[in-house]
C-alpha atoms as a PDB file:
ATOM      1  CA  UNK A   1     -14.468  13.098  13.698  1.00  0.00           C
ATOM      2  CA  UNK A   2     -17.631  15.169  12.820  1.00  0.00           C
ATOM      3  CA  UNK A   3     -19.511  13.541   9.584  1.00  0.00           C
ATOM      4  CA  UNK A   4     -19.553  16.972   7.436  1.00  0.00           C
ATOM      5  CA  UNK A   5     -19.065  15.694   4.310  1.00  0.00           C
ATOM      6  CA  UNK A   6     -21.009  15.493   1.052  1.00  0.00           C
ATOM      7  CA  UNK A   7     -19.805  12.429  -0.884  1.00  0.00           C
ATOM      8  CA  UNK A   8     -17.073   9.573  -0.261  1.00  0.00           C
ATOM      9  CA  UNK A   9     -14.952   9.221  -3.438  1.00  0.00           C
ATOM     10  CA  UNK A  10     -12.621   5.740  -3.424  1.00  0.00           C
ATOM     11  CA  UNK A  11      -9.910   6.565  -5.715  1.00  0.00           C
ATOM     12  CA  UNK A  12      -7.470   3.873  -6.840  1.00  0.00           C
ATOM     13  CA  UNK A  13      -4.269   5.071  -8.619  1.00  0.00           C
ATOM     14  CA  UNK A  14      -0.766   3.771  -9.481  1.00  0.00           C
ATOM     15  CA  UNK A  15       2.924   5.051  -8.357  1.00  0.00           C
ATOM     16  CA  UNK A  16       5.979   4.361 -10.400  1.00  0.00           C
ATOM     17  CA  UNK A  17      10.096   4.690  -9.383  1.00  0.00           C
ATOM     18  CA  UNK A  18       9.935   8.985  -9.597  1.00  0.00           C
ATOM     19  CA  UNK A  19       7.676   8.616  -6.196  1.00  0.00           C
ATOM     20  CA  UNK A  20       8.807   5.427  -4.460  1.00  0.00           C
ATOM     21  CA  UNK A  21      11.397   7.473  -2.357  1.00  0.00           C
ATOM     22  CA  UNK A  22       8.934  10.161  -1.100  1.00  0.00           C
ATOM     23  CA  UNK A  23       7.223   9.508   2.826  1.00  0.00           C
ATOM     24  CA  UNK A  24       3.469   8.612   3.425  1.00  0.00           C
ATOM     25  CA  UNK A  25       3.148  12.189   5.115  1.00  0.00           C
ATOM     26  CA  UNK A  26       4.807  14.038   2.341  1.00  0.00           C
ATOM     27  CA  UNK A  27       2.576  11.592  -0.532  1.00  0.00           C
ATOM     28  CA  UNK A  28      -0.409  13.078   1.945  1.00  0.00           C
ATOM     29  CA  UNK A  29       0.311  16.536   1.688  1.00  0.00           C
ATOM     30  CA  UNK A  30       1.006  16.403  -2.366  1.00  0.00           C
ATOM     31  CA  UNK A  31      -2.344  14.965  -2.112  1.00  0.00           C
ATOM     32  CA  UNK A  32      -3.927  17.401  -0.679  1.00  0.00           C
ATOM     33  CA  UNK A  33      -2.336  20.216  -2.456  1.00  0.00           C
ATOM     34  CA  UNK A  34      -3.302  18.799  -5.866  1.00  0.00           C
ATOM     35  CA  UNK A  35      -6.570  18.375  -4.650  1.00  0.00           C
ATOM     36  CA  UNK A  36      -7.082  22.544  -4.008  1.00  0.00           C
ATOM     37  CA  UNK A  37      -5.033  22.963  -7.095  1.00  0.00           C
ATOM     38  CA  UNK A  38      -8.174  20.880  -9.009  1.00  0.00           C
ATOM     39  CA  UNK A  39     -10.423  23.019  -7.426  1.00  0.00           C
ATOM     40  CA  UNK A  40     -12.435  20.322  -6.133  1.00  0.00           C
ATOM     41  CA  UNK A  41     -14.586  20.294  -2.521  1.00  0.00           C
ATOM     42  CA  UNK A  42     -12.472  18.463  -0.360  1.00  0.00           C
ATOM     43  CA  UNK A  43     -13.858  18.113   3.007  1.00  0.00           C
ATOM     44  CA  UNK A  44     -12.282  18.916   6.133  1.00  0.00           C
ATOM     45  CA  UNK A  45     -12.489  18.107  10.052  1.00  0.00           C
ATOM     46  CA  UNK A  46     -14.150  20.611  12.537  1.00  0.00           C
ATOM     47  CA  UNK A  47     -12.308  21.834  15.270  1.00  0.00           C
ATOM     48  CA  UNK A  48      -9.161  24.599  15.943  1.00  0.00           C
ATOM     49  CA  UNK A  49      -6.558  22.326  13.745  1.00  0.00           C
ATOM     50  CA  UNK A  50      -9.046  21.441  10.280  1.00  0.00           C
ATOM     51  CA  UNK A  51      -7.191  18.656   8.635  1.00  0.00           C
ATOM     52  CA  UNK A  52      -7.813  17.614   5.114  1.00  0.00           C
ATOM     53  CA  UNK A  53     -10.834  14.586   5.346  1.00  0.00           C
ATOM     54  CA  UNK A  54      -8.291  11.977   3.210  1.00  0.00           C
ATOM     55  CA  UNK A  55      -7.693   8.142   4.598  1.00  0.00           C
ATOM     56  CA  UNK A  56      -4.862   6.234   2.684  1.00  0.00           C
ATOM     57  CA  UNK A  57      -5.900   2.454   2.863  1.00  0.00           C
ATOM     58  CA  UNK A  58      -2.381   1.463   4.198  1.00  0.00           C
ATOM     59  CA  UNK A  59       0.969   3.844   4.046  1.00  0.00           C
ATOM     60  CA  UNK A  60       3.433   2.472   0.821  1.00  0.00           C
ATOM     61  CA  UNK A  61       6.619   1.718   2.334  1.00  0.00           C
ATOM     62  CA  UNK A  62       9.428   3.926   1.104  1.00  0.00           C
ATOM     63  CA  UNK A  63      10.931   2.441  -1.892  1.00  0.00           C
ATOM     64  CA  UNK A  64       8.204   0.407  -2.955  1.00  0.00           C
ATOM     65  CA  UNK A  65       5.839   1.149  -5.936  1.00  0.00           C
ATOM     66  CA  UNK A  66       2.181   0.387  -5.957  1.00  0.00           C
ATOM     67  CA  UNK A  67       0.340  -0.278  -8.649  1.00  0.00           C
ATOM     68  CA  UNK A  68      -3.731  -0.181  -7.393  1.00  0.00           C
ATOM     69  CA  UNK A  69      -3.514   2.222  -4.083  1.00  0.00           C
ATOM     70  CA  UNK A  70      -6.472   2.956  -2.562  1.00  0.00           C
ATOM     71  CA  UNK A  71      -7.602   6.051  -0.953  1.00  0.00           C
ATOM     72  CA  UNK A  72     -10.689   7.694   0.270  1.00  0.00           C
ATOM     73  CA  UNK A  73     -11.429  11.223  -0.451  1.00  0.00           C
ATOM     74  CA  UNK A  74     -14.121  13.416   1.353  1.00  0.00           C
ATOM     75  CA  UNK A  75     -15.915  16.255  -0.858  1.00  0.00           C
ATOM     76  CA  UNK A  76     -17.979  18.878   0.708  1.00  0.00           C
ATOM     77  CA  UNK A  77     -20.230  18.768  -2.789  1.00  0.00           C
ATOM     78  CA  UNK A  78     -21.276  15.946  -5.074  1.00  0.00           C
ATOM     79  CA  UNK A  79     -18.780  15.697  -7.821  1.00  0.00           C
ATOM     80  CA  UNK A  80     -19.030  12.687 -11.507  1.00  0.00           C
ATOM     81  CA  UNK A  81     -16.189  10.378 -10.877  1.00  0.00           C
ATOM     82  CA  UNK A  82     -15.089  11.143 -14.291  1.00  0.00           C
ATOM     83  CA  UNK A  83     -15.460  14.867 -13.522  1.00  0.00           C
ATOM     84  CA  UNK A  84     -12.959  14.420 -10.143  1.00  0.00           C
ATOM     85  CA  UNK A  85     -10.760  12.351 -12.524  1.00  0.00           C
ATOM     86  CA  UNK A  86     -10.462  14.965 -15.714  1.00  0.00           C
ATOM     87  CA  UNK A  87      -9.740  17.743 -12.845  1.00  0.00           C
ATOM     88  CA  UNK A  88      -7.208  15.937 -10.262  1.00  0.00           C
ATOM     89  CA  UNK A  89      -4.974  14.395 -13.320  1.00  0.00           C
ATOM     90  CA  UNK A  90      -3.031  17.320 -14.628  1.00  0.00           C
ATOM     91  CA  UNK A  91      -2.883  18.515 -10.796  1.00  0.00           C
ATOM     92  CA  UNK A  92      -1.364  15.737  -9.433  1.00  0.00           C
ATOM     93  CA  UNK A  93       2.970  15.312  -9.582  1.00  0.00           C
ATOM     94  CA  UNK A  94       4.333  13.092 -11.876  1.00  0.00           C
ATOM     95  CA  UNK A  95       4.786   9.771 -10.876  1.00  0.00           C
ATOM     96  CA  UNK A  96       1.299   9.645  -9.518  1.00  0.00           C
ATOM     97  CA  UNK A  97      -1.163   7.784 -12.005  1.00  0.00           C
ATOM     98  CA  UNK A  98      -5.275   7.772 -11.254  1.00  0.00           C
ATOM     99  CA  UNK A  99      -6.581   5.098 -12.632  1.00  0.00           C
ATOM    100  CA  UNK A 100     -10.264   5.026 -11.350  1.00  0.00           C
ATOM    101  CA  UNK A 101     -12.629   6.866  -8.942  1.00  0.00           C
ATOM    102  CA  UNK A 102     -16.236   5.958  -7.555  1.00  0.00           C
ATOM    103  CA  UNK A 103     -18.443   7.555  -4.960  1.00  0.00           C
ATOM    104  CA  UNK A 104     -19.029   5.007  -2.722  1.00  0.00           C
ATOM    105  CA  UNK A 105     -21.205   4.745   1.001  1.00  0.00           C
ATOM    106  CA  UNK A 106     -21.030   6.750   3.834  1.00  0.00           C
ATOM    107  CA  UNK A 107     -21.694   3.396   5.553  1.00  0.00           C
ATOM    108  CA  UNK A 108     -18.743   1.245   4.619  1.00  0.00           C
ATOM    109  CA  UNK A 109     -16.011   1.135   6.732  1.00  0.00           C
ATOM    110  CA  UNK A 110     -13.063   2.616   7.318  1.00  0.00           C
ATOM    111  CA  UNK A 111     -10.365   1.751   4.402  1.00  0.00           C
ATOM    112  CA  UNK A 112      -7.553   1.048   7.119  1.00  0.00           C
ATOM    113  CA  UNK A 113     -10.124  -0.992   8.826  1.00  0.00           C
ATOM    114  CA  UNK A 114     -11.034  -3.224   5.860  1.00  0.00           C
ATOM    115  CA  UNK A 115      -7.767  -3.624   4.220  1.00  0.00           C
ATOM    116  CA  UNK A 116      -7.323  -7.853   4.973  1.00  0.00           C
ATOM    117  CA  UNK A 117      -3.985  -8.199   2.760  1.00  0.00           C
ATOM    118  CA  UNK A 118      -1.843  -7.035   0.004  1.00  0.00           C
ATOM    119  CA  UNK A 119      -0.507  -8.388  -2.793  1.00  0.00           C
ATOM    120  CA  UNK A 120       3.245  -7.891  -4.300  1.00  0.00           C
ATOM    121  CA  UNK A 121       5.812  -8.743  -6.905  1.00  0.00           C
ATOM    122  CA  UNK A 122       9.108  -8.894  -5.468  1.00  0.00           C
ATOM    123  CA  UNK A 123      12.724  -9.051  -7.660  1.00  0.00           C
ATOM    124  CA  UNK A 124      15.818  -9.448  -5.989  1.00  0.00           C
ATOM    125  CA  UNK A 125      19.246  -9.804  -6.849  1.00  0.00           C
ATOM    126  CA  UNK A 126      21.120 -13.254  -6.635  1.00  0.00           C
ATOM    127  CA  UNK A 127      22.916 -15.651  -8.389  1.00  0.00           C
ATOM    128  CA  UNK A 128      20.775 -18.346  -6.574  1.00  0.00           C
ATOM    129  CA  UNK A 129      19.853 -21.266  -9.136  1.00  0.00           C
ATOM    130  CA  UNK A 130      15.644 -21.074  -9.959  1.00  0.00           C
ATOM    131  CA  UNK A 131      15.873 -24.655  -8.269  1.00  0.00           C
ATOM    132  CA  UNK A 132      17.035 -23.660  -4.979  1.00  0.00           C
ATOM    133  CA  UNK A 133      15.088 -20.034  -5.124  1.00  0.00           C
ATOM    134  CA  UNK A 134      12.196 -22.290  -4.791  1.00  0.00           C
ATOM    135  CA  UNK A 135      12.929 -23.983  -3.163  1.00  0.00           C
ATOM    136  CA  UNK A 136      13.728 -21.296  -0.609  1.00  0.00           C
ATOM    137  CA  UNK A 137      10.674 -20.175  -0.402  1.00  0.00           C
ATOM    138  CA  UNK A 138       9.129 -23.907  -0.225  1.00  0.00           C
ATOM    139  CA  UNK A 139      10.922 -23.773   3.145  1.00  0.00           C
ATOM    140  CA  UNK A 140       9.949 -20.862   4.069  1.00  0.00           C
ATOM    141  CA  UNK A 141       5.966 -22.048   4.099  1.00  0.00           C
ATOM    142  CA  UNK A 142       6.636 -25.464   5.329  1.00  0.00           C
ATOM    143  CA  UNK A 143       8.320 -23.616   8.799  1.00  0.00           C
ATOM    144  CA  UNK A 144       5.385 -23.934  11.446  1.00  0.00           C
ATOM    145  CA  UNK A 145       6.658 -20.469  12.746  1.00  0.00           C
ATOM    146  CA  UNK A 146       9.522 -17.495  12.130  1.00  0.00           C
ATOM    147  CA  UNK A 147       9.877 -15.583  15.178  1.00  0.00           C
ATOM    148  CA  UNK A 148      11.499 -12.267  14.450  1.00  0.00           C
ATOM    149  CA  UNK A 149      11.840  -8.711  16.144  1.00  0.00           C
ATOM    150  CA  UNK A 150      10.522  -5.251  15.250  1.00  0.00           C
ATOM    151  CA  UNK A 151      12.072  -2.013  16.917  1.00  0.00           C
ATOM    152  CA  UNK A 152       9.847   0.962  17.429  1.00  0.00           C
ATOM    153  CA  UNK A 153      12.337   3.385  18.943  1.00  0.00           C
ATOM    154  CA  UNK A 154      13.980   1.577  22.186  1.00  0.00           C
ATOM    155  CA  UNK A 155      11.000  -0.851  22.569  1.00  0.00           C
ATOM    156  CA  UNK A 156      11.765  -4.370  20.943  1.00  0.00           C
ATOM    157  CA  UNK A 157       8.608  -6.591  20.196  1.00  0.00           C
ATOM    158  CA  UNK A 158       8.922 -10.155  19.218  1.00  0.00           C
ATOM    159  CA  UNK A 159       6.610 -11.613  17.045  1.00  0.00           C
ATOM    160  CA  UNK A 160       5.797 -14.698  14.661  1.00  0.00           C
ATOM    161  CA  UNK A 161       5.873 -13.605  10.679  1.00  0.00           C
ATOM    162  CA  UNK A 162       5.176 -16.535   9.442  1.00  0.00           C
ATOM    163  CA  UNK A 163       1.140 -16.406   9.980  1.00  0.00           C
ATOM    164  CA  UNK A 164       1.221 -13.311   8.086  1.00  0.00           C
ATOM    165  CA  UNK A 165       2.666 -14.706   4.849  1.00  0.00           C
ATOM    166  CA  UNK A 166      -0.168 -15.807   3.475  1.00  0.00           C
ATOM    167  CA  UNK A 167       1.383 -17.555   0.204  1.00  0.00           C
ATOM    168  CA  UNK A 168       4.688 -17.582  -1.774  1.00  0.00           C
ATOM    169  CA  UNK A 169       4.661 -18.396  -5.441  1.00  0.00           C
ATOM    170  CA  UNK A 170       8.066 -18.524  -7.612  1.00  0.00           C
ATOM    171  CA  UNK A 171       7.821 -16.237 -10.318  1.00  0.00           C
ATOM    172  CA  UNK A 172      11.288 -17.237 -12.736  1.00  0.00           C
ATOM    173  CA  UNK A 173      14.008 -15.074 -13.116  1.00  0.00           C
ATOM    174  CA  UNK A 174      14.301 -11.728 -13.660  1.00  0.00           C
ATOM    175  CA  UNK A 175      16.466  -8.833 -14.814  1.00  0.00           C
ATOM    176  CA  UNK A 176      18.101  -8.697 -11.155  1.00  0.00           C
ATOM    177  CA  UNK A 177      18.320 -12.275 -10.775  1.00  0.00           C
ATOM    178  CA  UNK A 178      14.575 -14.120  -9.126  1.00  0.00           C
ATOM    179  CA  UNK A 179      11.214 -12.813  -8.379  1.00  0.00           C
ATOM    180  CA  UNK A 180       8.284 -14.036  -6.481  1.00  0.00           C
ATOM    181  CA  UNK A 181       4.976 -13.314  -5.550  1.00  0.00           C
ATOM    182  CA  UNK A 182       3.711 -13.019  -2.118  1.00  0.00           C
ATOM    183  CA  UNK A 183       0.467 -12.392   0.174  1.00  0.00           C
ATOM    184  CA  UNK A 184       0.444 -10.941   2.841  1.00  0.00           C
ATOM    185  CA  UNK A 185      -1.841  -9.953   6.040  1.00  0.00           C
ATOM    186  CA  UNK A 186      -2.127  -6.182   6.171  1.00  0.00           C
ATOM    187  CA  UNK A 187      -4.988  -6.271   9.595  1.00  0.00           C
ATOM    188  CA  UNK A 188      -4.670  -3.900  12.299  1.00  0.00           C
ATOM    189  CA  UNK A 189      -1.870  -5.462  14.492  1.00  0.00           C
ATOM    190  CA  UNK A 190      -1.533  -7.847  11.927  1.00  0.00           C
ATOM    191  CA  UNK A 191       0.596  -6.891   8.844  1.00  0.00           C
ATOM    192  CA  UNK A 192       3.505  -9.056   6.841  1.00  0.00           C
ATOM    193  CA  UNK A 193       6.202  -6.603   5.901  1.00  0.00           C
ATOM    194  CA  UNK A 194       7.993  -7.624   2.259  1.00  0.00           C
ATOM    195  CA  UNK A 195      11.412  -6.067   4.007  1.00  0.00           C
ATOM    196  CA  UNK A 196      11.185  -8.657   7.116  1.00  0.00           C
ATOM    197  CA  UNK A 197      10.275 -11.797   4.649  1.00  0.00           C
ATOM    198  CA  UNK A 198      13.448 -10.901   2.620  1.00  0.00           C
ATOM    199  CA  UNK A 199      15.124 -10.685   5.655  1.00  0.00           C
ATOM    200  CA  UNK A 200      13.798 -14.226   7.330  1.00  0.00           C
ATOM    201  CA  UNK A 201      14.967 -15.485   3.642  1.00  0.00           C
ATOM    202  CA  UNK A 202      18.476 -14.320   4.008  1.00  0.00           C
ATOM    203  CA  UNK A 203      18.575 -11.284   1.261  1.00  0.00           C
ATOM    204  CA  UNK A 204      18.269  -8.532   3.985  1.00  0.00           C
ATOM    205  CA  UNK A 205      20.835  -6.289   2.327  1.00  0.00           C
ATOM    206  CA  UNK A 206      20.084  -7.561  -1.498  1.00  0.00           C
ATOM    207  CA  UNK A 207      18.876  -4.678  -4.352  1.00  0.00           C
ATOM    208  CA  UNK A 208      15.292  -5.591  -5.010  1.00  0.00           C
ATOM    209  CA  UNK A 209      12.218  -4.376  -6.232  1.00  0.00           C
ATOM    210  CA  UNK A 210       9.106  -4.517  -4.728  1.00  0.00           C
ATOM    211  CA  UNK A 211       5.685  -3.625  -6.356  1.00  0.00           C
ATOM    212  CA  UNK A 212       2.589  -3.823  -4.316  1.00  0.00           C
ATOM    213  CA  UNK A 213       0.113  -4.951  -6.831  1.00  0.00           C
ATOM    214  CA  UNK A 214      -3.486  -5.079  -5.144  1.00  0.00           C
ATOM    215  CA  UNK A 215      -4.916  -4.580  -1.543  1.00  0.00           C
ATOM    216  CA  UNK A 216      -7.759  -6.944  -0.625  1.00  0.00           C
ATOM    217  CA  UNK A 217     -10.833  -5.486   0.768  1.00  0.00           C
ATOM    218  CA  UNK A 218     -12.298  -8.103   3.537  1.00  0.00           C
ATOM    219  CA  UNK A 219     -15.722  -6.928   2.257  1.00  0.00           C
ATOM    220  CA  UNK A 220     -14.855  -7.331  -1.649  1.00  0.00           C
ATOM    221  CA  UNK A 221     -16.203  -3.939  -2.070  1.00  0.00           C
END
């Protein structure tokens, strides 16, 4: 992809329950259209087919929130973070909260490519005692490995989740009935799916809520 642009703006914003039902390529294009709306100098790719220069660090599963989402935006002009902030707000849907911006280096790598984990709060519904919720999840951890399957249309792949759940913590009841914390790897190839744990745990069809509350950068930055 030809390296056009001007300046690399990392914005980090916040989705609540209005969104959590709309697709990553819809989110994408309500991005983009806000974007013009603002008037700002978003960048695009050369070629016959010039698509909007945008990189989501990782795609929010439908029906989850996310409460520090990361994306990169391309300008074609240098543009004050707090200038690109005062002008995308009022553009962007509702349901869509920025909550910071920075320019950051041309150099640093891809977002995708240095996501390492992410981070949620997850409340499901049960009558389950706190003691044996725990103690659920206790058992989960202590399992050397949870071999499960993932279908991408008629291809079935089998692979271990537990290396990708990097920690459980209890979190205490809830409105719905218990919530927990939980890492997760989210690496190329690599990447612990909050639907699958609940799943391995035996609440596949349960109501829950699930809130994706940081993604770790492998770099820090």
């Amino acid at each position: 992809m030809s390296e056009t642009y001007v300046q690399r703006m990392r914005v980090t914003f916040a989705t609540d329950d209005t969104v959590k039902y709309v697709g990553h390529l819809d989110m994408a294009r309500a991005w983009e259209r806000a974007i013009r709306r603002a008037r700002l100098p978003l960048a695009y790719s050369q070629g016959f087919n010039p698509q909007a220069r945008m990189h989501f660090a990782a795609a929010l599963p439908v029906g989850f929130t996310g409460q520090a989402e990361l994306i990169d935006v391309f300008l074609d002009a240098e543009v004050a973070p707090t200038e690109f902030l005062a002008r995308l707000t009022p553009a962007l849907p509702a349901g869509i909260r920025l909550t910071s911006a920075a320019a950051v280096m041309r150099e640093l790598p891809s977002l995708q490519a240095a996501i390492s984990a992410a981070r949620y709060r997850v409340e499901l519904e049960t009558a389950e005692s706190d003691e044996a919720f725990a103690g659920r999840l206790a058992a989960f951890m202590a399992q050397p490995e949870a071999w499960r399957e993932r279908r991408r249309g008629k291809e079935v792949a089998r692979y271990d989740l537990r290396p990708l759940v990097q920690s459980l913590t209890y979190s205490g009841p809830c409105a719905l009935g218990q919530s927990f914390g939980a890492e997760m790897r989210a690496e190329p190839g690599a990447t612990g799916r909050p639907d699958e744990l609940l799943a391995e745990l035996g609440y596949e069809t349960a109501l829950r809520r699930v809130v994706r509350l940081e993604l770790v950068l492998a770099d820090g930055k």
